[in-house]
C-alpha atoms as a PDB file:
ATOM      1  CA  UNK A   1     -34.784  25.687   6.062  1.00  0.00           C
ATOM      2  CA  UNK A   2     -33.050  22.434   7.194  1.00  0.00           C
ATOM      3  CA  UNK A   3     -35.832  20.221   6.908  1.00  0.00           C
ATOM      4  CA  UNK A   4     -33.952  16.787   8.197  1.00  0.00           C
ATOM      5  CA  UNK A   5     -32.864  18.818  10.962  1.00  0.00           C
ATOM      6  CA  UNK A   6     -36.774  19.370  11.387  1.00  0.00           C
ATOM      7  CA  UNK A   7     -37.439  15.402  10.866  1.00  0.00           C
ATOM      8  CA  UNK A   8     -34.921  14.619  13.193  1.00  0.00           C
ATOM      9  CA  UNK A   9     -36.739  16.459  16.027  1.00  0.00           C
ATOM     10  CA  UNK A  10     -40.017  14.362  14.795  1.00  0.00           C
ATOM     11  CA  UNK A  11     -38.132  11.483  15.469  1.00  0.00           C
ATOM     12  CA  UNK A  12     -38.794  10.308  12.210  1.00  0.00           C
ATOM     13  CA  UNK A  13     -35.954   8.817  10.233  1.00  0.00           C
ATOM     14  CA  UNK A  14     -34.802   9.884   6.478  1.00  0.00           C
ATOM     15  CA  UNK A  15     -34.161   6.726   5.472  1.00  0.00           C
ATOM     16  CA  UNK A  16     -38.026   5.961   5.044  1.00  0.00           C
ATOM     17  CA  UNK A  17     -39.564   6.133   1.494  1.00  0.00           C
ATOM     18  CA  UNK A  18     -42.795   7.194   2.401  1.00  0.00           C
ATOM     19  CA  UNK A  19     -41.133  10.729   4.393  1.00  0.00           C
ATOM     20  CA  UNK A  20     -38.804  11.239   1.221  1.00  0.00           C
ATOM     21  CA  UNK A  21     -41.905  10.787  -1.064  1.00  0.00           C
ATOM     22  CA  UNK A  22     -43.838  13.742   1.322  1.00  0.00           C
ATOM     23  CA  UNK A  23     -40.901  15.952   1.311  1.00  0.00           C
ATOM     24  CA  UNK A  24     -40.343  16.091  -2.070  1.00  0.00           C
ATOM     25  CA  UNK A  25     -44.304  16.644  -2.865  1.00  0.00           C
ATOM     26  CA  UNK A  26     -44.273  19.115  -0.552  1.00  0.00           C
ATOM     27  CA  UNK A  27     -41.584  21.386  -2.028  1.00  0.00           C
ATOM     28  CA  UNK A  28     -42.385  20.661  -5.399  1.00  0.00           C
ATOM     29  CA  UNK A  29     -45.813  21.660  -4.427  1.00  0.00           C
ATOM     30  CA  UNK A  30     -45.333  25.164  -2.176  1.00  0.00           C
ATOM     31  CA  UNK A  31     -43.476  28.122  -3.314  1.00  0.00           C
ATOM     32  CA  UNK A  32     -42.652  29.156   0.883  1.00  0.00           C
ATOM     33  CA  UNK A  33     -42.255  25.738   2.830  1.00  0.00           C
ATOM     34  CA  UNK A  34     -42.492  25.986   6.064  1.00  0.00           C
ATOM     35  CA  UNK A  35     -41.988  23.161   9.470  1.00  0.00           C
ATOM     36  CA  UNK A  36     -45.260  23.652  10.667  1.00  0.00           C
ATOM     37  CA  UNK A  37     -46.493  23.201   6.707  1.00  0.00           C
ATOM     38  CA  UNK A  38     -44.542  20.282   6.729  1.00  0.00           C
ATOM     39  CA  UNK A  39     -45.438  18.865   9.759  1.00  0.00           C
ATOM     40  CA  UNK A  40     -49.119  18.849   8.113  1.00  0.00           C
ATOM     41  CA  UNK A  41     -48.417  17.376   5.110  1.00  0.00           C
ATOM     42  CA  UNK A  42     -46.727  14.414   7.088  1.00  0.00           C
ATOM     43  CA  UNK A  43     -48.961  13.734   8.989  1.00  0.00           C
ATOM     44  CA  UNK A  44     -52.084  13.677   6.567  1.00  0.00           C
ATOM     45  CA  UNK A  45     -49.580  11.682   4.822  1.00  0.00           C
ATOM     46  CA  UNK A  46     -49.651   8.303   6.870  1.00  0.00           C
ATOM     47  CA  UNK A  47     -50.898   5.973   5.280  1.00  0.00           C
ATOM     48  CA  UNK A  48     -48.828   2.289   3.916  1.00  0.00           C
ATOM     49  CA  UNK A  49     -50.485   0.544   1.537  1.00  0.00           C
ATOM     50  CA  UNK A  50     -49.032  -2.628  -0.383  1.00  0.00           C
ATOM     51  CA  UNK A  51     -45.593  -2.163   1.353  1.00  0.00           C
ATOM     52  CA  UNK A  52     -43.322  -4.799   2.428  1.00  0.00           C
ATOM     53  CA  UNK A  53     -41.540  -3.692   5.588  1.00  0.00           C
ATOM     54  CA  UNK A  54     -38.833  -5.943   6.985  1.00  0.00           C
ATOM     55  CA  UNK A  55     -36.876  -5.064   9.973  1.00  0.00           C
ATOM     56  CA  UNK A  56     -34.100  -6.824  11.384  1.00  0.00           C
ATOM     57  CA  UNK A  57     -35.418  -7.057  15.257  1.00  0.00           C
ATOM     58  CA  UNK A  58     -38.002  -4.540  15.759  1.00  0.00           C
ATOM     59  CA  UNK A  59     -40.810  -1.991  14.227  1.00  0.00           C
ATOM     60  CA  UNK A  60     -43.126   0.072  15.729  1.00  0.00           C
ATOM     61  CA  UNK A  61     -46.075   2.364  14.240  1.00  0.00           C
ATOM     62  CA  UNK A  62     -47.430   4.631  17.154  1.00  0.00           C
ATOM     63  CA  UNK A  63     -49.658   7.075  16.122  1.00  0.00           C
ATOM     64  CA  UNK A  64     -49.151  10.597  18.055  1.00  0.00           C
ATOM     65  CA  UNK A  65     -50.800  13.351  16.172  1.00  0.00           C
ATOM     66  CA  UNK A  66     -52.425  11.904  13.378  1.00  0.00           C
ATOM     67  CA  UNK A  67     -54.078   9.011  11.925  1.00  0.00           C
ATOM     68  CA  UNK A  68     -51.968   5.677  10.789  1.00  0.00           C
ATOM     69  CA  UNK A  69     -53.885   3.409   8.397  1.00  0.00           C
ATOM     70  CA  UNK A  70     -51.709   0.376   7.177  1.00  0.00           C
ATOM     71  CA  UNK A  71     -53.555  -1.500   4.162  1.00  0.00           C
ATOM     72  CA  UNK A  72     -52.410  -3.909   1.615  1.00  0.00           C
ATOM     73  CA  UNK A  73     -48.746  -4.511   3.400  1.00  0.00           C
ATOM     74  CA  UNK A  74     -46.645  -6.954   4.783  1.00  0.00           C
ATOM     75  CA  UNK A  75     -44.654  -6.442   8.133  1.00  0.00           C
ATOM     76  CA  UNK A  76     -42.101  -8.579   9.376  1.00  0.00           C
ATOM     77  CA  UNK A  77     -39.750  -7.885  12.471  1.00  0.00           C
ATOM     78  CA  UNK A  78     -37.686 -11.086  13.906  1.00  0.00           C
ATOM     79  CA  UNK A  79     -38.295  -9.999  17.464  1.00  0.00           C
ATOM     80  CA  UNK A  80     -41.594  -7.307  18.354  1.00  0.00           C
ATOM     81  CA  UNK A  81     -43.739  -5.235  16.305  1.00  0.00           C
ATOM     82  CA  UNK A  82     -46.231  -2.927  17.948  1.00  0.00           C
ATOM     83  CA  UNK A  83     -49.216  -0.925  16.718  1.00  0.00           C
ATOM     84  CA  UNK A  84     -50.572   2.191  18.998  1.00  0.00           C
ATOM     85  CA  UNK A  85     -51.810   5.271  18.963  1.00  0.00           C
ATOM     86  CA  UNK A  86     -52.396   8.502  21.665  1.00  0.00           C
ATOM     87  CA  UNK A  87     -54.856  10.009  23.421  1.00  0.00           C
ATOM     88  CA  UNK A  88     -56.311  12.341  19.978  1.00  0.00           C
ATOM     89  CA  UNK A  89     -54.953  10.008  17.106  1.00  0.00           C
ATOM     90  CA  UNK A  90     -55.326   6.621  15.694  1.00  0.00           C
ATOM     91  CA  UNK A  91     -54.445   3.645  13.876  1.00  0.00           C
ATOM     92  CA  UNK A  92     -55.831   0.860  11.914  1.00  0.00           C
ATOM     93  CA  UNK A  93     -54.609  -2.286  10.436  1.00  0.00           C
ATOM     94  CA  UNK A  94     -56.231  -4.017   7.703  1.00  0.00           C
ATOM     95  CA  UNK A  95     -57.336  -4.698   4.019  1.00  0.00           C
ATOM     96  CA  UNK A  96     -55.091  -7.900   3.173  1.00  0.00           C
ATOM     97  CA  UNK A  97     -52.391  -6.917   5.828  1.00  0.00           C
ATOM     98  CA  UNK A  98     -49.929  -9.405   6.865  1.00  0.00           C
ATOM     99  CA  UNK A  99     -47.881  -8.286  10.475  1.00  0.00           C
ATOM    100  CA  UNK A 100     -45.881 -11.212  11.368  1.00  0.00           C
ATOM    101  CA  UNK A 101     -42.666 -11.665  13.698  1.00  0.00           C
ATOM    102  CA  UNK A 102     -40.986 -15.034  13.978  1.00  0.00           C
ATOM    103  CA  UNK A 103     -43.216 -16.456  16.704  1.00  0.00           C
ATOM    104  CA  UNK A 104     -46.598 -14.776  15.638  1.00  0.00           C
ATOM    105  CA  UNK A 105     -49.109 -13.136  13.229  1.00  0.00           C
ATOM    106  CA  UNK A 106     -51.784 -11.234  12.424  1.00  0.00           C
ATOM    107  CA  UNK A 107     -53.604 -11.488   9.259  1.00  0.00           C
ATOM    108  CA  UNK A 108     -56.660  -9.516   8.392  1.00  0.00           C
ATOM    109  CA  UNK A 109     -57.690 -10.896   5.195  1.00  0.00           C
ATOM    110  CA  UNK A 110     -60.362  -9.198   2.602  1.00  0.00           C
ATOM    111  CA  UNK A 111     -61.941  -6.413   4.570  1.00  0.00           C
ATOM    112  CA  UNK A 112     -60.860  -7.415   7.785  1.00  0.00           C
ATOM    113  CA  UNK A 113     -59.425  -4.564   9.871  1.00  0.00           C
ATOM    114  CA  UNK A 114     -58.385  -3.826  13.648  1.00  0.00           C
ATOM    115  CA  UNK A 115     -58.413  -0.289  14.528  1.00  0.00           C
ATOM    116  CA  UNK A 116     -57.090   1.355  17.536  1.00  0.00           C
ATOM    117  CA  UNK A 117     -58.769   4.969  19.100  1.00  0.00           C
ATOM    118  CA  UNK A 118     -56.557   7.118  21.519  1.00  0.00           C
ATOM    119  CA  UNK A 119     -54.024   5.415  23.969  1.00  0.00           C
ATOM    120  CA  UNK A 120     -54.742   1.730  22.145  1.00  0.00           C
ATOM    121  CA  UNK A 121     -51.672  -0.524  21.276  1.00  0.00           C
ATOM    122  CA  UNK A 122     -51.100  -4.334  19.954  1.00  0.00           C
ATOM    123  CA  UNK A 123     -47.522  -5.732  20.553  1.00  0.00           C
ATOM    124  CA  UNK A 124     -46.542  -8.888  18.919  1.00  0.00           C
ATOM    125  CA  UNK A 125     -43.219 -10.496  20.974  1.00  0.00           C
ATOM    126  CA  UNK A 126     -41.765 -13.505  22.087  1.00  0.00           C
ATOM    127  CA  UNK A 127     -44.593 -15.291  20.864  1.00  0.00           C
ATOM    128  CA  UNK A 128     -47.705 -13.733  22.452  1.00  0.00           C
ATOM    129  CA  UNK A 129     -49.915 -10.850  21.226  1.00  0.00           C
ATOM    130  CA  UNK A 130     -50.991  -8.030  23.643  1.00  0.00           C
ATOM    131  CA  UNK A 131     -53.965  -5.751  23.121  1.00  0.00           C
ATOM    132  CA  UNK A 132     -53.678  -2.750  25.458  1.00  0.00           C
ATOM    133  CA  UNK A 133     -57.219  -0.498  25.775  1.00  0.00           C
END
């Protein structure tokens, strides 16, 4: 099976650590891998904590078919980061999380968290932050 062939059509890109980590649990871990197996362990899989993600202009976590929770980490994009999630999924931000661009930022110190329930976004850019319900 040509998994990044598989990843591709997620629209999820191989150069992140935390879908290399997943893969390689994942066929370490099952003797007959399969997409739909796959697609399963990724997306029980989302969760960042203490990472430090930089981008160069922009980053976006939208949550489509599972749950994002994003603890412990520091984002920085120059230009827009957004946080959303669909009608059936999720996402929450918190726990000593830092998301900052060059004109704005959100920090949710100690226990602090913002979470977002089906078709919910936040968008940090050009210097104001949107909340979308």
């Amino acid at each position: 099976m040509d998994f990044s062939i598989f990843l591709a059509d997620l629209g999820i890109g191989i150069g992140a650590n935390i879908v290399w980590d997943c893969l390689k649990r994942y066929i370490k871990n099952t003797t007959n891998p399969t997409k739909e197996g796959l697609k399963d362990a990724l997306i029980s899989e989302l969760k960042i904590e203490g990472a430090d993600i930089k981008a160069e202009k922009i980053i976006s976590f939208l949550a489509e078919n599972g749950d994002i929770c994003i603890s412990e980490t520091k984002i920085y994009a120059k230009d827009r980061i957004e946080m959303g999630s669909a009608r059936n999924a999720s996402f929450s931000f918190g726990n000593d999380s830092i998301s900052r661009t060059d004109k704005t930022s959100i920090e949710a110190i100690g226990k602090a968290k913002i979470i977002g329930k089906g078709n919910t976004k936040i968008v940090q850019e050009d210097g104001s932050m949107s909340f979308y319900v």
